[in-house]
C-alpha atoms as a PDB file:
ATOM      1  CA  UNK A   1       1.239  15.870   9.208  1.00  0.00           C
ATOM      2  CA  UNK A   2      -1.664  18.529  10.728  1.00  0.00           C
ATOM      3  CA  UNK A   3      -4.610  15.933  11.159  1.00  0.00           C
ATOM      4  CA  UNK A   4      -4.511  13.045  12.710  1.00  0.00           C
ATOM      5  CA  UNK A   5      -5.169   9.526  10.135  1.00  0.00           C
ATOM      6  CA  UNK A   6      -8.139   6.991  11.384  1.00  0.00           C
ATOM      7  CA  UNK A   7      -7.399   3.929   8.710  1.00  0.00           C
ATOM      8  CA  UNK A   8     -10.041   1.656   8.891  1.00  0.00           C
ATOM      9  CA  UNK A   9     -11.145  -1.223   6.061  1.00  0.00           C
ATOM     10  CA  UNK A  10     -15.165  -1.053   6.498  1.00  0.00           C
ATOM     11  CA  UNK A  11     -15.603  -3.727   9.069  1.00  0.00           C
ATOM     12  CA  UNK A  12     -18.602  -3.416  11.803  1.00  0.00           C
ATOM     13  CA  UNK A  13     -15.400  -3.054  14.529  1.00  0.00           C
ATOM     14  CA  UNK A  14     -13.897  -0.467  12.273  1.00  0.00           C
ATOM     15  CA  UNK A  15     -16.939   1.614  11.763  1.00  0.00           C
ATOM     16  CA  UNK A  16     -17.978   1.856  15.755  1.00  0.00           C
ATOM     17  CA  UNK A  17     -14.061   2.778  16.300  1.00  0.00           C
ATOM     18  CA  UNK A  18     -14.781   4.945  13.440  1.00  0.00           C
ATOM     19  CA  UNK A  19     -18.031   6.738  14.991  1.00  0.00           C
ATOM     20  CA  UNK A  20     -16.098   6.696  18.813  1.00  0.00           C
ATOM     21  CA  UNK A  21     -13.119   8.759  17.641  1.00  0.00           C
ATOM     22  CA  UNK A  22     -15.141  11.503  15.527  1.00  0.00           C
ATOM     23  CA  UNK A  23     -17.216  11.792  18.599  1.00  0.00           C
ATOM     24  CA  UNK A  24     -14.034  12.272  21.125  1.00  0.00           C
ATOM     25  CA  UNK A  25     -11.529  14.180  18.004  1.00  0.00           C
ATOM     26  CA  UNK A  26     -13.208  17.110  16.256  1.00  0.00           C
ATOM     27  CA  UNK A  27     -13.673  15.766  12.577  1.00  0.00           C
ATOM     28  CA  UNK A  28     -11.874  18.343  11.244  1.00  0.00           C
ATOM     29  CA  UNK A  29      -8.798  17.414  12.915  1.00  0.00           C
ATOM     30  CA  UNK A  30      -9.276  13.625  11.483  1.00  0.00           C
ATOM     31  CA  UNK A  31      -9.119  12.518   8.045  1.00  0.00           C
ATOM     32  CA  UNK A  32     -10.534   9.144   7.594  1.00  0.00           C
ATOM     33  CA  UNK A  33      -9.437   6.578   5.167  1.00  0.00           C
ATOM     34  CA  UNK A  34     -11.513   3.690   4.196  1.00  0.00           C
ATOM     35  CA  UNK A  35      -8.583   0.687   3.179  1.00  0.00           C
ATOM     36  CA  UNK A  36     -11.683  -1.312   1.964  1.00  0.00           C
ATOM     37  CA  UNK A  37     -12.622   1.143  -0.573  1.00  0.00           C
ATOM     38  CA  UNK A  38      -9.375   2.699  -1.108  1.00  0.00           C
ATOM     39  CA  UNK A  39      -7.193   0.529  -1.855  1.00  0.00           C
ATOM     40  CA  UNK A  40      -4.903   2.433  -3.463  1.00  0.00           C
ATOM     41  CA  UNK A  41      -3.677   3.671   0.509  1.00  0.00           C
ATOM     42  CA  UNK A  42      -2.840   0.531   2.129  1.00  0.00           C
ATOM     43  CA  UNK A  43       1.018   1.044   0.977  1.00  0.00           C
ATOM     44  CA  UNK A  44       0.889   4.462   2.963  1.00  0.00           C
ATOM     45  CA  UNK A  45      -0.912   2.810   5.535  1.00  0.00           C
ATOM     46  CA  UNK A  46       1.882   0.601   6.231  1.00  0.00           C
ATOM     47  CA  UNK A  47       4.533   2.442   5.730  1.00  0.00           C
ATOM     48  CA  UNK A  48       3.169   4.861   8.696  1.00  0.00           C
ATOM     49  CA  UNK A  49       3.366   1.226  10.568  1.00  0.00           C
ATOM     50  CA  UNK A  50       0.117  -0.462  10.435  1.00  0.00           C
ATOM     51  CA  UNK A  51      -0.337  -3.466  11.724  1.00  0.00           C
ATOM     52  CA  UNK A  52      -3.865  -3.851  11.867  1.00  0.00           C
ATOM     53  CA  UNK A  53      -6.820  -2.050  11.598  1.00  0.00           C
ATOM     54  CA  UNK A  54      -8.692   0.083  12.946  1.00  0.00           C
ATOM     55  CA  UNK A  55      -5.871   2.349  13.661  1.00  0.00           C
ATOM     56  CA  UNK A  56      -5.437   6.048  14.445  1.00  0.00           C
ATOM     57  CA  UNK A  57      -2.015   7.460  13.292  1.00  0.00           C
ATOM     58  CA  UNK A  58      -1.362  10.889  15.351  1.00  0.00           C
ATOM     59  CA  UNK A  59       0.063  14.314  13.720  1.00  0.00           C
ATOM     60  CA  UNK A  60       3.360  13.306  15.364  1.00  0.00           C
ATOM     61  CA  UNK A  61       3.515   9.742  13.415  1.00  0.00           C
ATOM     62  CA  UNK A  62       2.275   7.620  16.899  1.00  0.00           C
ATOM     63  CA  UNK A  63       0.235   4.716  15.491  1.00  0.00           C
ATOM     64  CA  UNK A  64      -2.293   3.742  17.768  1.00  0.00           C
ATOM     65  CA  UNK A  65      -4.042   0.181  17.388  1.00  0.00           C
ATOM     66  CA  UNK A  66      -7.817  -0.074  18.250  1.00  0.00           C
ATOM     67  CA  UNK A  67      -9.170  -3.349  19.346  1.00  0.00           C
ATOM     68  CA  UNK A  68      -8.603  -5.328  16.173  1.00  0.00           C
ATOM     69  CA  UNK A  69     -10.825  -5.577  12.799  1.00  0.00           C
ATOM     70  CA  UNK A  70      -8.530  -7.174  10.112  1.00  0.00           C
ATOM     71  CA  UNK A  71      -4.749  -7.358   9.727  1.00  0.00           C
ATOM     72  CA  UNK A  72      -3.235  -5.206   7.239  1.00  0.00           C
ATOM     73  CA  UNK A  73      -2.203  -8.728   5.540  1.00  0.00           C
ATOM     74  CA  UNK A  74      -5.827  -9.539   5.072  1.00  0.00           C
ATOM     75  CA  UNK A  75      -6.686  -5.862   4.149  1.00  0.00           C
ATOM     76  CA  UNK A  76      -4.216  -5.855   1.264  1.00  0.00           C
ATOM     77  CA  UNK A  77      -5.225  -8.953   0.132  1.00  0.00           C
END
């Protein structure tokens, strides 16, 4: 992985986390992945080792949890 991952699931916590990390990590460096809208992610999501989201997964496969939005149990659901 080149970019880091910024999973979010469309939540008001998710979107400022959202707007904080493409203002300190170049956007081009961050690909960001809705879970709310895409659905279809939420399997990779965990398998990089989501817990919850918001949640910034680095190029070297670090997940880092941000403050807390929704549970990847109640995103998946």
């Amino acid at each position: 992985m080149s970019k880091s991952i910024f999973y979010h699931a469309g939540c008001p916590v998710c979107v400022s986390a959202e707007q904080d990390i493409l203002n300190l990590i170049n956007p081009a460096d961050v690909e960001v992945v809705n879970l709310g809208t895409d659905k279809s992610r939420i399997q990779e999501a965990q398998k990089a080792g989501l817990k919850s989201v918001p949640a910034l997964v680095t190029p070297t496969g670090n997940v880092l949890h941000i403050n807390f939005g929704a549970s990847m149990e109640d995103v998946a659901s």
